[in-house]
PDB file of N, CA and C in Angstrom:
ATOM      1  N   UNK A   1      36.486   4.501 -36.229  1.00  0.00           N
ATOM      2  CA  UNK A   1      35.227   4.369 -35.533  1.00  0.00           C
ATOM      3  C   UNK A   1      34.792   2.909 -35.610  1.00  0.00           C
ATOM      4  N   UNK A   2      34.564   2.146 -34.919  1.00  0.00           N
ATOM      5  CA  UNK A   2      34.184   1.029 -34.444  1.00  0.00           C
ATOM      6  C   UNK A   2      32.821   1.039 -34.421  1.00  0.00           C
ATOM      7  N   UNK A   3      32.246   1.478 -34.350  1.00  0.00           N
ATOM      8  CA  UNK A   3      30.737   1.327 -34.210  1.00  0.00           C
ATOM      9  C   UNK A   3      29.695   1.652 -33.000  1.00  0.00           C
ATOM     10  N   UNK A   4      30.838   1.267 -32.088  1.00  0.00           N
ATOM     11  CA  UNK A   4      30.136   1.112 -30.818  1.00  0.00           C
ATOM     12  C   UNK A   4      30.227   2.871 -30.222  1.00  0.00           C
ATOM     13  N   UNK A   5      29.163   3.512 -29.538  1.00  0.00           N
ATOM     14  CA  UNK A   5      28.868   4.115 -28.781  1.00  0.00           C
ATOM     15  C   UNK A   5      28.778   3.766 -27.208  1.00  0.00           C
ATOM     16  N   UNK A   6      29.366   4.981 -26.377  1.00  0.00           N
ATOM     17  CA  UNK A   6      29.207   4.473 -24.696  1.00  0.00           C
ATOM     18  C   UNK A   6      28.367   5.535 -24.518  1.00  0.00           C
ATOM     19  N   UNK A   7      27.426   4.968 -23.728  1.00  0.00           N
ATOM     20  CA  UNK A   7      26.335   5.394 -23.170  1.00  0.00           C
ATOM     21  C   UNK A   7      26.581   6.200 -21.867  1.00  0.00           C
ATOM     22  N   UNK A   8      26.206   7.348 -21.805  1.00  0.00           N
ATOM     23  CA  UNK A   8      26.461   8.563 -20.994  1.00  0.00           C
ATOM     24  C   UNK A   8      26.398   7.800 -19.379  1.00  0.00           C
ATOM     25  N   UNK A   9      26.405   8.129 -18.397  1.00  0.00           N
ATOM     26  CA  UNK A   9      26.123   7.955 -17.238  1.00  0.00           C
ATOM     27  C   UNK A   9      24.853   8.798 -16.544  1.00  0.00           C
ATOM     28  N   UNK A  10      23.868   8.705 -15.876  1.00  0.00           N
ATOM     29  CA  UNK A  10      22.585   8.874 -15.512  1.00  0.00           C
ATOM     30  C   UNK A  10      23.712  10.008 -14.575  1.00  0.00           C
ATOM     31  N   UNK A  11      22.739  11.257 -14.772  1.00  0.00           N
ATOM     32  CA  UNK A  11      22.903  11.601 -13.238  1.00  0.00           C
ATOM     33  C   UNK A  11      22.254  11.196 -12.021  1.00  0.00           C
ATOM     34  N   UNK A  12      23.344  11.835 -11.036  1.00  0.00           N
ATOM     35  CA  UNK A  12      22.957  11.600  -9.737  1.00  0.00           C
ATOM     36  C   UNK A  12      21.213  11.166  -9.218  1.00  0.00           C
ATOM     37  N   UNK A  13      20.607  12.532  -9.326  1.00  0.00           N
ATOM     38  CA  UNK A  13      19.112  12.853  -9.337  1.00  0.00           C
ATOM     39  C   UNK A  13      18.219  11.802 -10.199  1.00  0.00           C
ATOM     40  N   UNK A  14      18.772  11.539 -11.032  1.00  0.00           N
ATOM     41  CA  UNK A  14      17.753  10.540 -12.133  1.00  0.00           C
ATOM     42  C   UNK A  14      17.801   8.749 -11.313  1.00  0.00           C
ATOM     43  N   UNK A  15      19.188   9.188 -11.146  1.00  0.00           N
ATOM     44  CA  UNK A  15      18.985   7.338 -10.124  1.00  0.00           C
ATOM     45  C   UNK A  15      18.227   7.505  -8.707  1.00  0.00           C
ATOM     46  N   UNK A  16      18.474   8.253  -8.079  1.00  0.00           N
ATOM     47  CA  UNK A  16      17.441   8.831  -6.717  1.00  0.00           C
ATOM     48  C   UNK A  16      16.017   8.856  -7.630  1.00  0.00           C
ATOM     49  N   UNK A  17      15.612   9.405  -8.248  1.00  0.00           N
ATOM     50  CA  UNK A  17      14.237   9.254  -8.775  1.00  0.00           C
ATOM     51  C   UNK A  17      13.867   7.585  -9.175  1.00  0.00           C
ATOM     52  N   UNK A  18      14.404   6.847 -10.017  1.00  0.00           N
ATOM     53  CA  UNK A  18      14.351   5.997 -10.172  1.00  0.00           C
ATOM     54  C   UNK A  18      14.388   4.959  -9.223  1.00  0.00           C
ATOM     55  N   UNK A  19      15.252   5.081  -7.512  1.00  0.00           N
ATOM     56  CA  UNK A  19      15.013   4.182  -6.882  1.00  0.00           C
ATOM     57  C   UNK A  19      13.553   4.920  -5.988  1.00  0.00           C
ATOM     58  N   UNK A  20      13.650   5.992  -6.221  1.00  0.00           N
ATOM     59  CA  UNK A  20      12.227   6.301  -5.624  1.00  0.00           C
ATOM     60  C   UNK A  20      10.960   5.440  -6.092  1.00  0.00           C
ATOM     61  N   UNK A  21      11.020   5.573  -7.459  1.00  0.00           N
ATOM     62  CA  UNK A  21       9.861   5.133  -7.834  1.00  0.00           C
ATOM     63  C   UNK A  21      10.180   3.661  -8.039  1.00  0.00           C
ATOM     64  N   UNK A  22      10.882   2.632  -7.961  1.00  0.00           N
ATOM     65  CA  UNK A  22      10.904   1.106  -7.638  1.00  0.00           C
ATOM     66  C   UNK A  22      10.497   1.482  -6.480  1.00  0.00           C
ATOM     67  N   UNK A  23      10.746   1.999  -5.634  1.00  0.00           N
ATOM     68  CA  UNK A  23      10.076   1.536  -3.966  1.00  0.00           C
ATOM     69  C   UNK A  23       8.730   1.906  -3.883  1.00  0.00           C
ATOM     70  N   UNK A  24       8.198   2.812  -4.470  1.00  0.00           N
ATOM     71  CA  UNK A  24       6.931   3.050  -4.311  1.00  0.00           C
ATOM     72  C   UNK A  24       6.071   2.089  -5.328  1.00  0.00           C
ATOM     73  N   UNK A  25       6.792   1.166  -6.133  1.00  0.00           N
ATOM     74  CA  UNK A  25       5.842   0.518  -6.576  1.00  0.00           C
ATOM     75  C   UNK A  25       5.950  -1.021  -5.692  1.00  0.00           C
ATOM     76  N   UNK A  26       6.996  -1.398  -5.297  1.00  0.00           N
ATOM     77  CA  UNK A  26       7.288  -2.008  -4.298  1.00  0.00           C
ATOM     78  C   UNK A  26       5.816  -1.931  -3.369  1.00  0.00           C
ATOM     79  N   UNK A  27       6.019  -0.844  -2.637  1.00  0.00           N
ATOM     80  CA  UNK A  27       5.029  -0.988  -1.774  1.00  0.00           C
ATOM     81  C   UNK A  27       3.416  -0.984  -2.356  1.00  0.00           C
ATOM     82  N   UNK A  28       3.434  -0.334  -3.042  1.00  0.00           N
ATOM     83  CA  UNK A  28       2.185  -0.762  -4.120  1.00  0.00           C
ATOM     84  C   UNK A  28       1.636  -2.077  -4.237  1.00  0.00           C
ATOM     85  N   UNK A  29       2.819  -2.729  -4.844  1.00  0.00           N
ATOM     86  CA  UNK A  29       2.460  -3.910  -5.092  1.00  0.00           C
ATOM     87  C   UNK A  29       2.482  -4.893  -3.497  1.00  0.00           C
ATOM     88  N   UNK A  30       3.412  -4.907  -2.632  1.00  0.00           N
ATOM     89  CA  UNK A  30       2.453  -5.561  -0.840  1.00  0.00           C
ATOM     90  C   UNK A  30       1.357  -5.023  -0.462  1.00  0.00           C
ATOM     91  N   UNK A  31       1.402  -3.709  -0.621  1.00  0.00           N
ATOM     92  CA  UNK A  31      -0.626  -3.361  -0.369  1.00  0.00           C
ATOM     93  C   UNK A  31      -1.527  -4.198  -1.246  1.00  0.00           C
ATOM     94  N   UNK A  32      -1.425  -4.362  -2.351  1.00  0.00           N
ATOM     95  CA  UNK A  32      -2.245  -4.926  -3.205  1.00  0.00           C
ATOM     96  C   UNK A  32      -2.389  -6.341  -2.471  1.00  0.00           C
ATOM     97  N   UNK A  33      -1.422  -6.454  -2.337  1.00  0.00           N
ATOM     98  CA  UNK A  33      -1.107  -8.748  -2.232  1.00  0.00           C
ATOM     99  C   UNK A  33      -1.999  -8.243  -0.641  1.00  0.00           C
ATOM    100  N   UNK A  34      -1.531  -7.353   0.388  1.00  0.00           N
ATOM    101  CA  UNK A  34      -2.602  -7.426   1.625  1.00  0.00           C
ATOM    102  C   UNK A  34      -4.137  -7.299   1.242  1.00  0.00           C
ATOM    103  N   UNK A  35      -4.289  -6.547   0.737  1.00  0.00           N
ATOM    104  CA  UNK A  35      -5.803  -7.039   0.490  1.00  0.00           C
ATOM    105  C   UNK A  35      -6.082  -7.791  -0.339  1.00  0.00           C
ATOM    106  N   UNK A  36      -5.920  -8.477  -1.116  1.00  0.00           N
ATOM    107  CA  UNK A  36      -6.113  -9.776  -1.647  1.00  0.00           C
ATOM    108  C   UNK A  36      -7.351 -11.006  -0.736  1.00  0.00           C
ATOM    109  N   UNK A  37      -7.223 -10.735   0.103  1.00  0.00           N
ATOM    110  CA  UNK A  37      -7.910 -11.734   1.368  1.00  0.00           C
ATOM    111  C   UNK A  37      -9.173 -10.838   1.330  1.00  0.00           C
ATOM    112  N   UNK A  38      -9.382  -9.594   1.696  1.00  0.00           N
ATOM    113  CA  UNK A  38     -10.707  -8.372   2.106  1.00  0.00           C
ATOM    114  C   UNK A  38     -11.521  -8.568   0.973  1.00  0.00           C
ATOM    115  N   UNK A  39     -10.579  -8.736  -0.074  1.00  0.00           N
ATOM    116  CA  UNK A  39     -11.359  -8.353  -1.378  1.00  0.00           C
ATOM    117  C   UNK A  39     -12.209  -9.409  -1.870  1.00  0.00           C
ATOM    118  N   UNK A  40     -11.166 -10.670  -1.839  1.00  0.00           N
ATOM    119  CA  UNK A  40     -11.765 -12.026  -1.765  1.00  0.00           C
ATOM    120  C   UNK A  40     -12.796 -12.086  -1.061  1.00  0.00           C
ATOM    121  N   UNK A  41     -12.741 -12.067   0.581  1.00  0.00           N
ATOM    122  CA  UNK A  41     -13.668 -12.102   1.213  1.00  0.00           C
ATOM    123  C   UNK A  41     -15.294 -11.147   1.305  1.00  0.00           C
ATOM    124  N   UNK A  42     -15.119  -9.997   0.980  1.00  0.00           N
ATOM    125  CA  UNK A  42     -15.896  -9.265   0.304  1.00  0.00           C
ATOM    126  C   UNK A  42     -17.094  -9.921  -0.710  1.00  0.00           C
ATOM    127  N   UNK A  43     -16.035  -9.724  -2.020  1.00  0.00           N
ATOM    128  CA  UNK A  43     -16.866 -10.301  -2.986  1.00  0.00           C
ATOM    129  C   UNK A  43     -17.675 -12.299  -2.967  1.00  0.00           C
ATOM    130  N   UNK A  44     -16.652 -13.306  -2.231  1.00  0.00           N
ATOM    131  CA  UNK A  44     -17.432 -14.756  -1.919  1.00  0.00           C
ATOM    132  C   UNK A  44     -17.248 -14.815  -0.745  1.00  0.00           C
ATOM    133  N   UNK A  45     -18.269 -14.394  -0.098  1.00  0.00           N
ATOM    134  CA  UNK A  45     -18.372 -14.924   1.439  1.00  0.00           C
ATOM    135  C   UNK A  45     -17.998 -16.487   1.810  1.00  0.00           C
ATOM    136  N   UNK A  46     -18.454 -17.375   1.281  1.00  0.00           N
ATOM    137  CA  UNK A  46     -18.582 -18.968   1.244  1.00  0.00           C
ATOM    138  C   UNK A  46     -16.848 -19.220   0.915  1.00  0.00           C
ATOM    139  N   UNK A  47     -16.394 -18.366   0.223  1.00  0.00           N
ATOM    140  CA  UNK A  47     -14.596 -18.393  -0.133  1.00  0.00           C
ATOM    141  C   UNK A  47     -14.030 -18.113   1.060  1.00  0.00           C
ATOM    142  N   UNK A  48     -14.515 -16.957   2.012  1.00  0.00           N
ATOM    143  CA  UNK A  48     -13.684 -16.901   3.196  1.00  0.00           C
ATOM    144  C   UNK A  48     -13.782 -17.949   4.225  1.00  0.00           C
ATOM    145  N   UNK A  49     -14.780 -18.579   4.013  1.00  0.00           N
ATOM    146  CA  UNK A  49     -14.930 -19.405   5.378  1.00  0.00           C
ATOM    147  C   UNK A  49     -14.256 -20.389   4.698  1.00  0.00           C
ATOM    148  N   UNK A  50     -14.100 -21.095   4.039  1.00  0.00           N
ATOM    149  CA  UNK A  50     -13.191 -21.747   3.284  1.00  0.00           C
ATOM    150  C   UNK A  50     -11.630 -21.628   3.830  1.00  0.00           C
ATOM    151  N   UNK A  51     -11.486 -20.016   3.319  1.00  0.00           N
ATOM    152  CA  UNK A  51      -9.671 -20.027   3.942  1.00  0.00           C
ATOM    153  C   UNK A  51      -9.703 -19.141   5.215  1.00  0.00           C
ATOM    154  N   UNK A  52     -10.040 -19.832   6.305  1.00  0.00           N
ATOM    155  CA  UNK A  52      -9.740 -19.502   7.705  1.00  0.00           C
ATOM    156  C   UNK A  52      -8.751 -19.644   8.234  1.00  0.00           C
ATOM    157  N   UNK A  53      -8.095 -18.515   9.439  1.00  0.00           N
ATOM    158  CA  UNK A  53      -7.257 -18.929   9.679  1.00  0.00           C
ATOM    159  C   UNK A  53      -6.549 -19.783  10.520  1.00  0.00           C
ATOM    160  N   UNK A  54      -5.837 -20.535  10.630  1.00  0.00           N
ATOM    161  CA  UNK A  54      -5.602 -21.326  11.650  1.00  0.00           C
ATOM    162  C   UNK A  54      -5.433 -20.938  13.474  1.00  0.00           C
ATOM    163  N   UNK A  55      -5.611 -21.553  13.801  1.00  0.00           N
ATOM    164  CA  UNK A  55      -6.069 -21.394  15.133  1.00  0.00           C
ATOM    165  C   UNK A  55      -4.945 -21.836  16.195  1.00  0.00           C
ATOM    166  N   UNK A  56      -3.732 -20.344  16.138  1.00  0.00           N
ATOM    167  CA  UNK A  56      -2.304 -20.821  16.751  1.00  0.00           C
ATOM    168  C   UNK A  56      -2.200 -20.788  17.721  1.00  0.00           C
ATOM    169  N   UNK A  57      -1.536 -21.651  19.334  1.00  0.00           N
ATOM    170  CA  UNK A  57      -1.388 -21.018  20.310  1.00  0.00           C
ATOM    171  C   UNK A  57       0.101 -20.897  20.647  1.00  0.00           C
ATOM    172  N   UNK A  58       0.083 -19.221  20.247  1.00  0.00           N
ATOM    173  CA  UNK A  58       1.806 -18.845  20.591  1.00  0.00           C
ATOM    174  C   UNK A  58       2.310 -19.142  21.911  1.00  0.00           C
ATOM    175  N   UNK A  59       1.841 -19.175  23.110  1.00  0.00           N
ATOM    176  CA  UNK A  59       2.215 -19.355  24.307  1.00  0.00           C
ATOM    177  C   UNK A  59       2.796 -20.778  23.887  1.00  0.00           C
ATOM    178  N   UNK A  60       1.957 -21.754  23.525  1.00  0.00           N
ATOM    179  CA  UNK A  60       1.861 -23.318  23.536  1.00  0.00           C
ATOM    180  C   UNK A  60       3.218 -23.645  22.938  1.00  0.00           C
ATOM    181  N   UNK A  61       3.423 -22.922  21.851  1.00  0.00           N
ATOM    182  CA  UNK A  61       4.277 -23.150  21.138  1.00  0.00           C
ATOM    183  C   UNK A  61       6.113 -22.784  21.744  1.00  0.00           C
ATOM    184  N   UNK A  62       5.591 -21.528  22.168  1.00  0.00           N
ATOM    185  CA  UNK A  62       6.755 -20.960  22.835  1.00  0.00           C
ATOM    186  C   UNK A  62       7.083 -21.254  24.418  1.00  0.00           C
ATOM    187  N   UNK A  63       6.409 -21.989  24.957  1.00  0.00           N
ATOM    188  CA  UNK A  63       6.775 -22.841  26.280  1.00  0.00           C
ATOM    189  C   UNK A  63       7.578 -24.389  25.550  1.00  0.00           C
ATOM    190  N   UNK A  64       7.290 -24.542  24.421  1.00  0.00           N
ATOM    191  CA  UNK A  64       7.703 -26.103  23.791  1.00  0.00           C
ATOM    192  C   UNK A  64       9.152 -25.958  22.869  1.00  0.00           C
ATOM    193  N   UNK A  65       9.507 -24.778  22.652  1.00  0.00           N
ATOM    194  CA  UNK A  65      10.680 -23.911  22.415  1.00  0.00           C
ATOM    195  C   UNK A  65      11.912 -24.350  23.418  1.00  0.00           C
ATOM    196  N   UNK A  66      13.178 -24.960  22.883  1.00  0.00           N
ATOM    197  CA  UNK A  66      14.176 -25.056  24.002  1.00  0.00           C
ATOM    198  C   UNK A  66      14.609 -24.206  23.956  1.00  0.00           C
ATOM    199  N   UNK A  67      14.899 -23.725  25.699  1.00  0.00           N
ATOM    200  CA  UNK A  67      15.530 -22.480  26.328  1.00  0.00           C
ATOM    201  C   UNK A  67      16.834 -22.216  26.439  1.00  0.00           C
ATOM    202  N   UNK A  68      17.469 -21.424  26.097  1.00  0.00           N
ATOM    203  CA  UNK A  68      19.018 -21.209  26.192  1.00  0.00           C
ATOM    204  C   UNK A  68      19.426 -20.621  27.525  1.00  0.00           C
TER     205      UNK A  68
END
C-alpha cells in the first residue's frame, strides 16, 4: 500500500447537476452586473447624470464602414 487513494469518479447525474448549478450562478451573477447602473442610479441621482450614455450614431458610423 502506497498511500495513495483514487478517488471514485462522480456520476453521470452529479456532473449534470453541477454544471447546472455553475450556469445558474453564471447568470446570476450578469443579472446582478445589469443592474448595477438602476441601482446606482436609483440610490445617487447626481451619479447618473454623471455616467451618461454616449450619444452614438449607428447609421453614421455604418455608412463610414468599408463595403465589401
Amino acid at each position: 500500500m502506497t498511500g495513495w487513494r483514487r478517488i471514485p469518479a462522480l456520476p453521470p447525474a452529479c456532473r449534470e447537476m453541477i454544471m447546472l448549478t455553475l450556469k445558474v450562478l453564471a447568470c446570476l451573477a450578469l443579472s446582478s452586473l445589469m443592474l448595477v447602473p438602476v441601482v446606482l442610479q436609483r440610490s445617487n441621482p447626481s451619479l447618473a447624470q454623471v455616467m451618461q450614455t454616449p450619444n452614438v450614431d449607428a447609421h453614421a458610423m455604418w455608412s463610414q464602414w468599408p463595403q465589401r
